[in-house]
Protein backbone atom coordinates (compact mmCIF):
# COMPACT_ATOMS: atom_id res chain seq x y z
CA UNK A 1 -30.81 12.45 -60.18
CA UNK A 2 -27.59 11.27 -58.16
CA UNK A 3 -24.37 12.82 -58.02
CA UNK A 4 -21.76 13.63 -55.67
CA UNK A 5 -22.67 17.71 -54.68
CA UNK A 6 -22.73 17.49 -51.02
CA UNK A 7 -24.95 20.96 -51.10
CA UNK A 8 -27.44 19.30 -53.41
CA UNK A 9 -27.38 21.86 -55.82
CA UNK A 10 -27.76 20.80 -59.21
CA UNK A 11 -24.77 21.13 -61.49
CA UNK A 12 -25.72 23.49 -64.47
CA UNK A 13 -25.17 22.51 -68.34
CA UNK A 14 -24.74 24.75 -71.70
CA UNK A 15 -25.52 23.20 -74.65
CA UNK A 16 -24.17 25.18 -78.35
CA UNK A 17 -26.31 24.07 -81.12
CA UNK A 18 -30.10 23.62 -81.14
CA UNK A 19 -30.13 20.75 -83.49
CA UNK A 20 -31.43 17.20 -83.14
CA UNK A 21 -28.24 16.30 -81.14
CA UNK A 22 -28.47 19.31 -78.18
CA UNK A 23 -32.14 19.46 -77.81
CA UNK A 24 -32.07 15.45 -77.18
CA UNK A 25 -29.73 16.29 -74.63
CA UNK A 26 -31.14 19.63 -73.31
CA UNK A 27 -34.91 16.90 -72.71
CA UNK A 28 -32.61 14.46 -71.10
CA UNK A 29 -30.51 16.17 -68.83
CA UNK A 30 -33.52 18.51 -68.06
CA UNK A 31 -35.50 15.49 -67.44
CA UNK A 32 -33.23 14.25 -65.24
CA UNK A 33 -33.57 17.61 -62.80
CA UNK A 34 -30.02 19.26 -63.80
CA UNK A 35 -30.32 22.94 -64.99
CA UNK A 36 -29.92 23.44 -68.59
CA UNK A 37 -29.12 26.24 -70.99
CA UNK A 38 -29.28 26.14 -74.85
CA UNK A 39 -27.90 28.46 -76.94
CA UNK A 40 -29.10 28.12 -80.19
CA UNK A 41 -28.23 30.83 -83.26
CA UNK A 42 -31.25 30.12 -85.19
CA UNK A 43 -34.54 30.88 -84.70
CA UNK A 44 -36.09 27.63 -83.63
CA UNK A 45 -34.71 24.07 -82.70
CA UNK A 46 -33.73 21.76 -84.79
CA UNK A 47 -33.38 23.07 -88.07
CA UNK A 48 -30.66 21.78 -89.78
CA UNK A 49 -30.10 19.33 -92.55
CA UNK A 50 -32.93 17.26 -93.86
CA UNK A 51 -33.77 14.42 -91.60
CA UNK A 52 -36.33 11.69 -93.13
CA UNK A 53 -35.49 8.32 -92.60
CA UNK A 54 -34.86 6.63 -89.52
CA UNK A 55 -32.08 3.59 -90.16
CA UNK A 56 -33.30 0.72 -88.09
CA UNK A 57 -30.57 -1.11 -89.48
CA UNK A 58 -28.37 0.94 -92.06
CA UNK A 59 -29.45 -0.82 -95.26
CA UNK A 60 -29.51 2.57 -97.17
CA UNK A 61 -25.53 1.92 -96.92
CA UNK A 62 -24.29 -0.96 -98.75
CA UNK A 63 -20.26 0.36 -97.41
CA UNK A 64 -20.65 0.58 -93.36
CA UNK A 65 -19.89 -2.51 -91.65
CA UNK A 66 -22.47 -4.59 -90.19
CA UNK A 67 -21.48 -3.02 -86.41
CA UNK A 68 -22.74 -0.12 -87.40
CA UNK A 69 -25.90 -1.26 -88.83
CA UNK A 70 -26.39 -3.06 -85.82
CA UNK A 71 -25.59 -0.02 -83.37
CA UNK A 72 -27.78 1.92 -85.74
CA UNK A 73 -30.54 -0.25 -85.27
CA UNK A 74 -30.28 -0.18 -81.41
CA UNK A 75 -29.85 3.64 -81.75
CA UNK A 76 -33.12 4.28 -84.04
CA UNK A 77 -35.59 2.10 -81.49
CA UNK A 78 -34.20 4.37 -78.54
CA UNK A 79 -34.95 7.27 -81.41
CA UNK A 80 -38.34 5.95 -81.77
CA UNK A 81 -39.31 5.64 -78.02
CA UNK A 82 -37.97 8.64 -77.08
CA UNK A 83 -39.95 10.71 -80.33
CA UNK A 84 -42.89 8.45 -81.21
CA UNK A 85 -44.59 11.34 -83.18
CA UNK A 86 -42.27 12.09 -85.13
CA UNK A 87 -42.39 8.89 -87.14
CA UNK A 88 -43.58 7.59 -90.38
CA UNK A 89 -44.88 4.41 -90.44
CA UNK A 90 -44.27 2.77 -93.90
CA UNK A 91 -41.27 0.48 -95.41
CA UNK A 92 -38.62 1.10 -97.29
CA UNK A 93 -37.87 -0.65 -100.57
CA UNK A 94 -33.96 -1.26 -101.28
CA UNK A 95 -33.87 -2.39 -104.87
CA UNK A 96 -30.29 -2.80 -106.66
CA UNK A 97 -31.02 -1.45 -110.93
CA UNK A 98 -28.58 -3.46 -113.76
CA UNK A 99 -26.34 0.33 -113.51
CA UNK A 100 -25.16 -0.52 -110.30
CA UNK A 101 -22.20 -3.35 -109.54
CA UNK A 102 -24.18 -4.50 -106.66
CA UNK A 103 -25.53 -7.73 -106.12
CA UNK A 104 -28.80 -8.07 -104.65
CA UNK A 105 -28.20 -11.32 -102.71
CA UNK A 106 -25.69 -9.58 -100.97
CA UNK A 107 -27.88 -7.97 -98.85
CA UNK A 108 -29.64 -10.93 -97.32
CA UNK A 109 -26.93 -11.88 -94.95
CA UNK A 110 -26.70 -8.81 -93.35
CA UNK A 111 -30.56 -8.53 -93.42
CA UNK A 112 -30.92 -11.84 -91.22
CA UNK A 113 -27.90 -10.41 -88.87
CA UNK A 114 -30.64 -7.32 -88.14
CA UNK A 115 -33.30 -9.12 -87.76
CA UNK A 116 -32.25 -11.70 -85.49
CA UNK A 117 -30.75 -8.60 -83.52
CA UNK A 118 -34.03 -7.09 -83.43
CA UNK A 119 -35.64 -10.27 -82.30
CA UNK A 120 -32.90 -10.57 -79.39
CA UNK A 121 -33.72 -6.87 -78.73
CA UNK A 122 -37.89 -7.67 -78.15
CA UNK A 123 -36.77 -10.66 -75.92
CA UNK A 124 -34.87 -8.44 -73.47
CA UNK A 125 -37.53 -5.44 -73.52
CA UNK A 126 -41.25 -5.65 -74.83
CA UNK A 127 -40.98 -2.49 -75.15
CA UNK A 128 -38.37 -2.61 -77.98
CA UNK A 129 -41.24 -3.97 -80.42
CA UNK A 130 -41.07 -0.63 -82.39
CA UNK A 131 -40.49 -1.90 -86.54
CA UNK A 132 -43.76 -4.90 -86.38
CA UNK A 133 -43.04 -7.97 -85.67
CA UNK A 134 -39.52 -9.19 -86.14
CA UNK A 135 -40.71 -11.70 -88.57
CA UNK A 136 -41.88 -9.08 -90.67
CA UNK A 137 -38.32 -7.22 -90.59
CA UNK A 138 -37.93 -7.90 -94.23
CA UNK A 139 -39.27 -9.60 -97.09
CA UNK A 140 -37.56 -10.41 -100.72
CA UNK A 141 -39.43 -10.41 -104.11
CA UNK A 142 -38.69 -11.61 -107.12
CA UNK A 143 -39.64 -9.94 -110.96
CA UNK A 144 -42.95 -12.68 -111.34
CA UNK A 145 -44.37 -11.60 -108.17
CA UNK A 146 -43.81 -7.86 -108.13
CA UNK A 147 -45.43 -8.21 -112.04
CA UNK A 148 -47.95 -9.91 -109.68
CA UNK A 149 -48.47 -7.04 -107.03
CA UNK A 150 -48.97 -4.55 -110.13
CA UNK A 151 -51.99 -6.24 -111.02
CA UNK A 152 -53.41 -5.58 -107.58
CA UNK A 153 -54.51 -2.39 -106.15
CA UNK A 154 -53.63 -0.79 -102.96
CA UNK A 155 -56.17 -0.23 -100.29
CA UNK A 156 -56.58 3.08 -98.72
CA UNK A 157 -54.34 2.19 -95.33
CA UNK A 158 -51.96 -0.79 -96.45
CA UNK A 159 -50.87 -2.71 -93.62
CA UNK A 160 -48.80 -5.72 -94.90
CA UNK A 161 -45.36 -5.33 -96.48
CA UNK A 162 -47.28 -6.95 -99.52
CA UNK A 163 -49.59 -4.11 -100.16
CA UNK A 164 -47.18 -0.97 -99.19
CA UNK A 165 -45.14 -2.63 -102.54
CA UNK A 166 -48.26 -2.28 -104.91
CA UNK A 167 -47.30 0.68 -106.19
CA UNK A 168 -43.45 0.27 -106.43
CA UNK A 169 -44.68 -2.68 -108.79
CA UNK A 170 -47.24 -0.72 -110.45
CA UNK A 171 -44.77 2.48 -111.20
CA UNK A 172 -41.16 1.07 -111.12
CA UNK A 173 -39.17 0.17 -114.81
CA UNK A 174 -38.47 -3.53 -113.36
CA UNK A 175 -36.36 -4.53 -116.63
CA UNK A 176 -34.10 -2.18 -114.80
CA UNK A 177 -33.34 -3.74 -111.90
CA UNK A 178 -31.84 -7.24 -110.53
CA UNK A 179 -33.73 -9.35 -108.14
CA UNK A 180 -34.59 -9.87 -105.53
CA UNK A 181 -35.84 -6.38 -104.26
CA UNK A 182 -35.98 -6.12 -100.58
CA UNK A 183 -38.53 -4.35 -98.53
CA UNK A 184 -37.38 -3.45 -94.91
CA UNK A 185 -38.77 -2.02 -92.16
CA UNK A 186 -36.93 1.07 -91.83
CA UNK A 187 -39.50 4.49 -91.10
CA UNK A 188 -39.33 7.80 -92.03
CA UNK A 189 -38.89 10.54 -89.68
CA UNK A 190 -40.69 13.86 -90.34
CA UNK A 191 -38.00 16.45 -89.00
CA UNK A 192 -40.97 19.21 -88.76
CA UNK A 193 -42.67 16.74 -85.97
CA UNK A 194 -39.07 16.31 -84.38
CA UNK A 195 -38.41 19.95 -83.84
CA UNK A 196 -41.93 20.59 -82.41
CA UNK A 197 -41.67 17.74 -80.05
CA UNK A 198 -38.35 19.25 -78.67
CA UNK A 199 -39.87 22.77 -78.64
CA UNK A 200 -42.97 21.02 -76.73
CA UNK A 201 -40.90 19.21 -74.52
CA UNK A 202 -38.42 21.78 -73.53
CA UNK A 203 -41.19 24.64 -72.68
CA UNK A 204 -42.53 22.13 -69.84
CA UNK A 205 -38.67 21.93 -68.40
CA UNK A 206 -38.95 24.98 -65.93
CA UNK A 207 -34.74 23.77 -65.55
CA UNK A 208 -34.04 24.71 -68.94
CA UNK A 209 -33.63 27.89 -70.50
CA UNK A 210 -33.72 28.40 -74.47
CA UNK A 211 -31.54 30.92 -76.06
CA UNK A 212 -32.54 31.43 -79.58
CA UNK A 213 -31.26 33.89 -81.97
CA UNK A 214 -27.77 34.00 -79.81
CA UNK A 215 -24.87 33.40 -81.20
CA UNK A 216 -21.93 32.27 -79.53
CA UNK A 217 -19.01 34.37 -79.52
CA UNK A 218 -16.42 33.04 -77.19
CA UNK A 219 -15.67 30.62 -74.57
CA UNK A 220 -13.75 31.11 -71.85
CA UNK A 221 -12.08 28.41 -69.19
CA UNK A 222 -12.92 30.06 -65.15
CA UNK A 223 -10.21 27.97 -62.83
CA UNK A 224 -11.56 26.87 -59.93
CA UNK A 225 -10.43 28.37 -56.53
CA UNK A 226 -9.52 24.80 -54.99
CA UNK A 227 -6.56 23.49 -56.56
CA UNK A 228 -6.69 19.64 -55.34
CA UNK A 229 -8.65 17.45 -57.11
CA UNK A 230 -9.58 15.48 -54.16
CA UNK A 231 -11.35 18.31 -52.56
CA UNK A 232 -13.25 19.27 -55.46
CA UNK A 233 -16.80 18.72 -55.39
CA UNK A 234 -18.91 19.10 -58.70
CA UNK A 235 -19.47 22.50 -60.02
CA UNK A 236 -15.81 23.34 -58.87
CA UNK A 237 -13.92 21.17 -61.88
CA UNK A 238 -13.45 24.94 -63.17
CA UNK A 239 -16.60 26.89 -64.75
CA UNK A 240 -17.47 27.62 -68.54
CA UNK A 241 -18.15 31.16 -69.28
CA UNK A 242 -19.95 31.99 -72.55
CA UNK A 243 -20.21 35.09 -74.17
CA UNK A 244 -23.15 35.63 -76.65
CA UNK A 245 -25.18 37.93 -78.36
CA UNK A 246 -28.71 37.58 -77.47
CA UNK A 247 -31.99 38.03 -79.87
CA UNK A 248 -31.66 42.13 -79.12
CA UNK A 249 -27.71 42.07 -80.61
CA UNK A 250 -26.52 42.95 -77.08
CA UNK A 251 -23.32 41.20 -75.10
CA UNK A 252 -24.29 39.01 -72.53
CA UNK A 253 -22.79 36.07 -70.90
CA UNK A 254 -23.64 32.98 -68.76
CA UNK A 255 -20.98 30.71 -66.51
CA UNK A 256 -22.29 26.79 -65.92
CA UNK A 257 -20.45 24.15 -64.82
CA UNK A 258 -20.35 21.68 -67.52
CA UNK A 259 -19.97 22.79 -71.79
CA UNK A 260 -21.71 20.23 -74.32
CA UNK A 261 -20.56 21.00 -77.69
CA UNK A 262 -23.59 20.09 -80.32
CA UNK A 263 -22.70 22.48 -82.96
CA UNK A 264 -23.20 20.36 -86.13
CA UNK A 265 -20.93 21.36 -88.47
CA UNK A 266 -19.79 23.97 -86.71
CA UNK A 267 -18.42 21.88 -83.70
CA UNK A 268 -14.83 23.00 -84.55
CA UNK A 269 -15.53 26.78 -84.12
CA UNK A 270 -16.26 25.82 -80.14
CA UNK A 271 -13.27 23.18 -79.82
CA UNK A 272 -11.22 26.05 -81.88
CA UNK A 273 -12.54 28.81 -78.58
CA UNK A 274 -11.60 26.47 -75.68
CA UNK A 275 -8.39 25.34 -77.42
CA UNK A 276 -9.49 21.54 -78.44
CA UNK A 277 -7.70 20.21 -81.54
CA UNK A 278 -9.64 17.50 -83.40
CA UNK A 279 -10.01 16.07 -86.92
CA UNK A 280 -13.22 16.11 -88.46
CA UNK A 281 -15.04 16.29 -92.24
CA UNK A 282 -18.11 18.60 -93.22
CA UNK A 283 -20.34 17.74 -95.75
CA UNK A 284 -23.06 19.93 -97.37
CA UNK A 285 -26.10 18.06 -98.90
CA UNK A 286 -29.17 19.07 -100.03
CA UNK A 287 -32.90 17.31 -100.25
CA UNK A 288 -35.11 18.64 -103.10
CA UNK A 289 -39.10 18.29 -102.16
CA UNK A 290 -40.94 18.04 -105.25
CA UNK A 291 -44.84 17.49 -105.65
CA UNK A 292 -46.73 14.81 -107.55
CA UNK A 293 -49.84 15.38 -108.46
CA UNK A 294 -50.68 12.28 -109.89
CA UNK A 295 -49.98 10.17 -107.09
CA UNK A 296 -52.96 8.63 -105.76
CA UNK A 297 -51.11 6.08 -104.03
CA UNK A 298 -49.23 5.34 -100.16
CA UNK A 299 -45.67 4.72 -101.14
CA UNK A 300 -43.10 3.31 -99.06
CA UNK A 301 -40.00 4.45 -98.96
CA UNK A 302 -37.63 3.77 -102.44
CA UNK A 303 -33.64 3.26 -102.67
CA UNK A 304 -32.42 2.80 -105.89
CA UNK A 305 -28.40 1.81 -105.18
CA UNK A 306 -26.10 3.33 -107.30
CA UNK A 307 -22.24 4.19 -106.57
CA UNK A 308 -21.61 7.29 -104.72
CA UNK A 309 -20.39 10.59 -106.55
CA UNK A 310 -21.28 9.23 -110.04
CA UNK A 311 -24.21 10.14 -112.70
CA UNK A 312 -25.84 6.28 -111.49
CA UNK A 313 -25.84 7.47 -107.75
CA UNK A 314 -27.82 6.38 -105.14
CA UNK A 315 -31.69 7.55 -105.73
CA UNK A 316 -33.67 8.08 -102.86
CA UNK A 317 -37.55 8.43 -102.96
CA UNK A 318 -38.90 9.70 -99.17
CA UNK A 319 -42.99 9.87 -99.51
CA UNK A 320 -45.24 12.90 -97.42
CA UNK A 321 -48.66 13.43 -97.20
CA UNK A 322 -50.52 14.61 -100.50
CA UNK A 323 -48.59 13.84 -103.09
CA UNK A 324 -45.41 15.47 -101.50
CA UNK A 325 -41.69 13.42 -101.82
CA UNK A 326 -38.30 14.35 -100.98
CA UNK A 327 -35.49 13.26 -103.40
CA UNK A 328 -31.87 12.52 -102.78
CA UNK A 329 -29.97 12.13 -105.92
CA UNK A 330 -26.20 11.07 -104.71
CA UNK A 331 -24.56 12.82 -107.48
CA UNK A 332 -22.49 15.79 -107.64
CA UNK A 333 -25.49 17.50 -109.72
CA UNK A 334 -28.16 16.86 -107.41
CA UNK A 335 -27.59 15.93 -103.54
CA UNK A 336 -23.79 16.29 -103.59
CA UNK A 337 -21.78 19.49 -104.47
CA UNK A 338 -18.41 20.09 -106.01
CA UNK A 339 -15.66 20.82 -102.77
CA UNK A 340 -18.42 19.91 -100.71
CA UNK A 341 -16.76 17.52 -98.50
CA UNK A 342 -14.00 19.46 -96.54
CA UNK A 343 -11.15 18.42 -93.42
CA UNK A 344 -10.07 20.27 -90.40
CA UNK A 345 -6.51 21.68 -90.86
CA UNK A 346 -3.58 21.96 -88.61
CA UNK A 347 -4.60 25.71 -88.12
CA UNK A 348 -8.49 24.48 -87.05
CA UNK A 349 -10.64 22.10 -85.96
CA UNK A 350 -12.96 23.62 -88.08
CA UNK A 351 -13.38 22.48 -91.81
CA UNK A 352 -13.99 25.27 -94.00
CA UNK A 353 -17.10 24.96 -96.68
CA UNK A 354 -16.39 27.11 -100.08
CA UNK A 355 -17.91 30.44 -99.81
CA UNK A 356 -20.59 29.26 -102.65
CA UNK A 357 -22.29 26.83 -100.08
CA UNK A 358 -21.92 28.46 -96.79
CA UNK A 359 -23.99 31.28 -98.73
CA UNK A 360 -26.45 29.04 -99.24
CA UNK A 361 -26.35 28.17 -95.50
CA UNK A 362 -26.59 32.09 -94.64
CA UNK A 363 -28.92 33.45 -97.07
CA UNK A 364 -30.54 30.88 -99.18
CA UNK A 365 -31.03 29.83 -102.64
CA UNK A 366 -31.96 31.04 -106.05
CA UNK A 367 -35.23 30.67 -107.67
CA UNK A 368 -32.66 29.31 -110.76
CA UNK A 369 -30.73 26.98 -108.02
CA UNK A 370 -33.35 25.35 -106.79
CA UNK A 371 -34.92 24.85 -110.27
CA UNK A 372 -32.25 23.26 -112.07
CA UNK A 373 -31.87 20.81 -109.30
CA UNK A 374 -34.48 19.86 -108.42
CA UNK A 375 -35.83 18.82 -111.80
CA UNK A 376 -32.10 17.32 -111.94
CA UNK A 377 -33.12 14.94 -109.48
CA UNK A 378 -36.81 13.87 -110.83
CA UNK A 379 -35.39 13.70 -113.82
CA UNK A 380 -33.14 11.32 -111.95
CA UNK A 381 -35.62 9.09 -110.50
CA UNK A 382 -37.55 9.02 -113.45
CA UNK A 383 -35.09 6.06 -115.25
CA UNK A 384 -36.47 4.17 -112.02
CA UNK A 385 -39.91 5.29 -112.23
CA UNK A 386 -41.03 6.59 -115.77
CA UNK A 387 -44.33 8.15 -114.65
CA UNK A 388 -42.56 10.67 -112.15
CA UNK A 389 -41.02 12.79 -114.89
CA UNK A 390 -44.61 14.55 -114.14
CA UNK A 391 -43.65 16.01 -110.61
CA UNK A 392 -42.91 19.53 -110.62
CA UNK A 393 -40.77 21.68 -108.13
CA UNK A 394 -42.83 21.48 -104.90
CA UNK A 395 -40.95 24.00 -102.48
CA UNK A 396 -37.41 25.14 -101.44
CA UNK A 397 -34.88 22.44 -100.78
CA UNK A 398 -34.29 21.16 -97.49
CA UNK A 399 -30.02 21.41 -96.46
CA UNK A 400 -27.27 21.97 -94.41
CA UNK A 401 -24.26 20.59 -93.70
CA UNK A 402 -23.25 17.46 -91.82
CA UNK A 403 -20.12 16.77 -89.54
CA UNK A 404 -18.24 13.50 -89.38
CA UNK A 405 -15.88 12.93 -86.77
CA UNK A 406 -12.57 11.63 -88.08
CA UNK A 407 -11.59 11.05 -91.68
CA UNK A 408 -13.59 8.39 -92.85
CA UNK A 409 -16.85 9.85 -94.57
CA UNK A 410 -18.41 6.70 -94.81
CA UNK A 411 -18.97 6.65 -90.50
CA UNK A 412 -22.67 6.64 -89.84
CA UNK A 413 -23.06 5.87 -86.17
CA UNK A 414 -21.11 8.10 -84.29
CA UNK A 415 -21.89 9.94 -80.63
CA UNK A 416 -19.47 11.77 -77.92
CA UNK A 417 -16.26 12.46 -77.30
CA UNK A 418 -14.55 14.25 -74.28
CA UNK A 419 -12.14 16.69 -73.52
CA UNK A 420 -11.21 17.04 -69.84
CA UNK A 421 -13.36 17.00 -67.31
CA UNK A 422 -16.64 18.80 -68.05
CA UNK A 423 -16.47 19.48 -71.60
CA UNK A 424 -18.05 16.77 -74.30
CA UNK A 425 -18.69 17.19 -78.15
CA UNK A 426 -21.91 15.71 -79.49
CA UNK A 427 -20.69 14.23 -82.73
CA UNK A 428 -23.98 12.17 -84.13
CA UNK A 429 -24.12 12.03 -87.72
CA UNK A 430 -27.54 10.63 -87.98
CA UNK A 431 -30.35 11.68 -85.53
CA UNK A 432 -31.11 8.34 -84.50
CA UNK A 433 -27.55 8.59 -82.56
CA UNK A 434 -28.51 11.75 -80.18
CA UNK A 435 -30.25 9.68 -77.32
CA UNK A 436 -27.59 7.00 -76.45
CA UNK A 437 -24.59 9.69 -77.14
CA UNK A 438 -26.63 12.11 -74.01
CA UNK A 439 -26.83 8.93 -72.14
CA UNK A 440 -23.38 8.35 -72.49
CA UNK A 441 -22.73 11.61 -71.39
CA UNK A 442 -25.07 10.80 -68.09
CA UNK A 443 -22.43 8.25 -67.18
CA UNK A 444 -19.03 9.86 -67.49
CA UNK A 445 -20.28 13.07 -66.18
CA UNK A 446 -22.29 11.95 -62.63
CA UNK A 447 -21.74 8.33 -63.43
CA UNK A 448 -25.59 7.85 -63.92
CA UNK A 449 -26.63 4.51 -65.21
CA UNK A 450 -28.09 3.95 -68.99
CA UNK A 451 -31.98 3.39 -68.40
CA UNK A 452 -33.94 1.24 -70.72
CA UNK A 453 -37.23 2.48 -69.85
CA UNK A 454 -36.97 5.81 -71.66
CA UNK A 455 -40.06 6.28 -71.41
CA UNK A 456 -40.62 6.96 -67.69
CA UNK A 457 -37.58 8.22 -67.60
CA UNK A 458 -38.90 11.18 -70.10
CA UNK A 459 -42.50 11.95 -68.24
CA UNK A 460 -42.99 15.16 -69.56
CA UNK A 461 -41.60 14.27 -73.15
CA UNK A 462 -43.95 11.14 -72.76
CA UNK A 463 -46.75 13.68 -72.21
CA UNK A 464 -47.22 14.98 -75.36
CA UNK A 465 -49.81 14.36 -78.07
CA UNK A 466 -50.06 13.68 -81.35
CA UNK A 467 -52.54 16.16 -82.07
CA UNK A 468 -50.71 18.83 -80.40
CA UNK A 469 -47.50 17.90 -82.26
CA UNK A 470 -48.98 18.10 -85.40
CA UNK A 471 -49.98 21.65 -85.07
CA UNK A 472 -47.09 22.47 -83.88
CA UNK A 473 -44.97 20.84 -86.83
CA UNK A 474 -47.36 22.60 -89.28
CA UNK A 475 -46.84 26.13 -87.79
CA UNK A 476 -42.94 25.65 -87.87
CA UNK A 477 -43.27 24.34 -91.86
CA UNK A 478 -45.18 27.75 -92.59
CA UNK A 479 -42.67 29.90 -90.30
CA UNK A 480 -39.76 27.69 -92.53
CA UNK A 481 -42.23 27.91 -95.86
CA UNK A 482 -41.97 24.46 -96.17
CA UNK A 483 -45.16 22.67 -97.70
CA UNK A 484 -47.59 21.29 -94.83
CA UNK A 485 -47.28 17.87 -96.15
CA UNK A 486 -43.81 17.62 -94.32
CA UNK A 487 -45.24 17.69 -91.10
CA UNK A 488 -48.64 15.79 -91.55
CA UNK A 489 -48.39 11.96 -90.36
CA UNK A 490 -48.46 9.47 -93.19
CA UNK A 491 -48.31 5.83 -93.27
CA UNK A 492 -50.01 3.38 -90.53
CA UNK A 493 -51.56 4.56 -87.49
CA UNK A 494 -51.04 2.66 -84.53
């Protein structure tokens, strides 16, 4: 660690939010030697909405621009070294059906774009060879040979892209769809294995404290005592004191020198304490995980396109171990929810949710709820693939809500932002954006160089086990009563 504290003492950071964005920053910055404390209201780290698919290169959304799939795809290998247990290693199928506008061909342009990005990315750093070989990036089929792949059958551990499509071929209603189909090598991400790497991580940091079961209840600016900013070392920009309840419901509060903001949807309740106007959208989703007992197969990953916010949304298939899958069903009946995209006002950073879903938030859903959903989105799948009208509800739904800085909902690779001179807002709206946005961070802050090799720049992250990870995922699925299968690793082992 370098900075510019002539007494050596390292400056001290308080993350808000335990989510994918503050713990990423909580194992860097602890990493990196400064003291950290994270104040998290929840029980346990990163729990928060569902997380399953890593975008190596943003082909789940047909509307960003091609900069962003490209940043995402930078973003998701750093993801990847950073957490490699947390990954599923199977493709994803992108396949446009005859209700959607789309056409197929239009992908390929933007699929070369990737891959000769992710080629460029291996030549500067072996270590960037994450997705396979960039050769094998993506691959297009057409109706005779997928006809041909359903003749075939899988073997136990596919390996080539050719074999993870078997059953997509054998199962899928291909008179529905336009051709080609594309299968890309974008992973899944179990979010169980996430949070227990961060939990795993974190208790090796003797620098950083974890405050769970706090919650935040004000934030207040200390002045320094030196008034020129040329005599001001670090630690005396002015101090952040936070008041909190702690796990026992009684006051306490903590002063540090530098405030990072990585509330999640709640970032405008901290810019709203320290005074901090910004414009921002909330969005509540929800996941529905759903158990298929016929299933003898390893899927990959399926998209079905479809146009946002209508009954022919976007249909998302995410496979788990046993016969487990997570839906997304981008319809207002299924994944989306009536008023459930909201703006900051005048009056507060802060978008406010309807009552109706921040309940949900707070206390959960009914057994009716989570019922009529979730068979609302097999029964949604099912035009895609007939023979999954047999799944059956498989647990509670995964949700939450998810912030978007600005006013365009479509923004998928997002990071920080700053407010004067020690206080930063983690504004990631996919998890594969937390590692370069803490980086970033680094370099304003104590002007501390990016580092490509994450890895030895994370021993004690690097550390960990698979093994160890595992258990620890499974534990946190029974303490969340989430099926096992969300935390077990599927797909290719490498």
């Amino acid at each position: 660690m370098t900075d510019n504290n002539t007494d050596k003492v390292p400056p001290s950071i308080a993350i808000v939010g335990g989510g994918i964005a503050g713990t990423t920053s909580a194992i860097h910055f602890s990493e990196l030697g400064y003291n950290v404390t994270i104040l998290e209201k929840g029980p346990s780290l990163v729990n928060g909405p569902p997380i399953c698919h890593l975008h190596a290169g943003g082909n789940l959304y047909r509307d960003i621009s091609q900069e962003q799939c490209l940043t995402l795809l930078k973003q998701s290998i750093e993801t990847i070294r950073l957490f490699p247990h947390s990954l599923n290693i199977r493709p994803t199928i992108i396949a446009v059906p005859h209700s959607d506008g789309g056409n197929p061909d239009d992908l390929l342009p933007r699929l070369k774009v990737i891959q000769e990005s992710y080629r460029a990315l291996i030549e500067k750093d072996e270590n960037n060879r994450v997705l396979g070989s960039p050769d094998d990036y993506f691959k297009l089929y057409d109706k005779k040979q997928l006809q041909a792949l359903a003749l075939r059958s899988q073997p136990e551990s596919p390996t080539t892209l050719d074999e993870w499509c078997i059953p997509f071929a054998k199962h899928s209603n291909l008179e529905a769809l336009k051709f080609p189909v594309a299968i890309v090598q974008e992973y899944g991400l179990s979010v169980f294995r996430l949070s227990a790497t961060a939990q795993l991580s974190l208790e090796k940091q003797p620098n950083c404290k974890v405050l769970t079961n706090s919650q935040l209840l004000s934030v207040d600016k200390v002045e320094p005592t030196i008034k020129s900013s040329s005599e001001l070392k670090i630690g005396e920009l002015g101090k952040w004191k936070l008041n909190y309840l702690d796990d026992e419901k009684a006051l306490r509060s903590f002063q540090v020198d530098y405030l990072i903001n990585a509330s999640g949807f709640e970032t405008g309740v901290v810019d709203d304490f320290i005074g901090s106007q910004q414009q921002r959208l909330v969005e509540f989703k929800a996941a529905y995980i759903t158990k298929w007992e016929q299933c003898a197969e390893e899927w990959p990953e399926v998209i079905f396109h479809g146009p946002r916010g209508t009954p022919q949304g976007m249909a998302q298939l995410t496979p788990y171990a046993d016969g487990v899958f997570q839906l997304h069903g981008m319809t207002e009946g299924i994944t989306l929810f009536k008023d459930g995209l909201v703006s900051s006002s005048s009056d507060s950073s802060q978008p406010k949710l309807p009552t109706r879903l921040l309940k949900k938030i707070t206390s959960g859903w009914t057994e009716e709820q989570l019922k009529e959903r979730t068979e609302a989105a097999i029964s949604h799948m099912s035009q895609f693939i007939p023979t999954f009208s047999d799944a059956l509800v498989g647990g509670k739904p995964l949700f939450g809500a998810q912030q978007i800085p600005g006013s365009d909902p479509s923004l998928r690779a997002a990071g920080v932002s700053f407010s004067g001179d020690n206080y930063a807002r983690l504004e990631v709206v996919k998890a594969s954006s937390t590692l370069e946005a803490a980086q970033k961070i680094a370099m304003h802050w104590f002007k501390l160089p990016t580092r490509s090799d994450i890895e030895t720049a994370h021993p004690k992250t690097m550390s960990l086990n698979l093994t160890n990870v595992e258990k620890k995922a499974v534990q946190l699925t029974q303490e969340r009563d989430y099926p096992a299968a969300l935390a077990i690793v599927t797909g290719e082992v490498r």
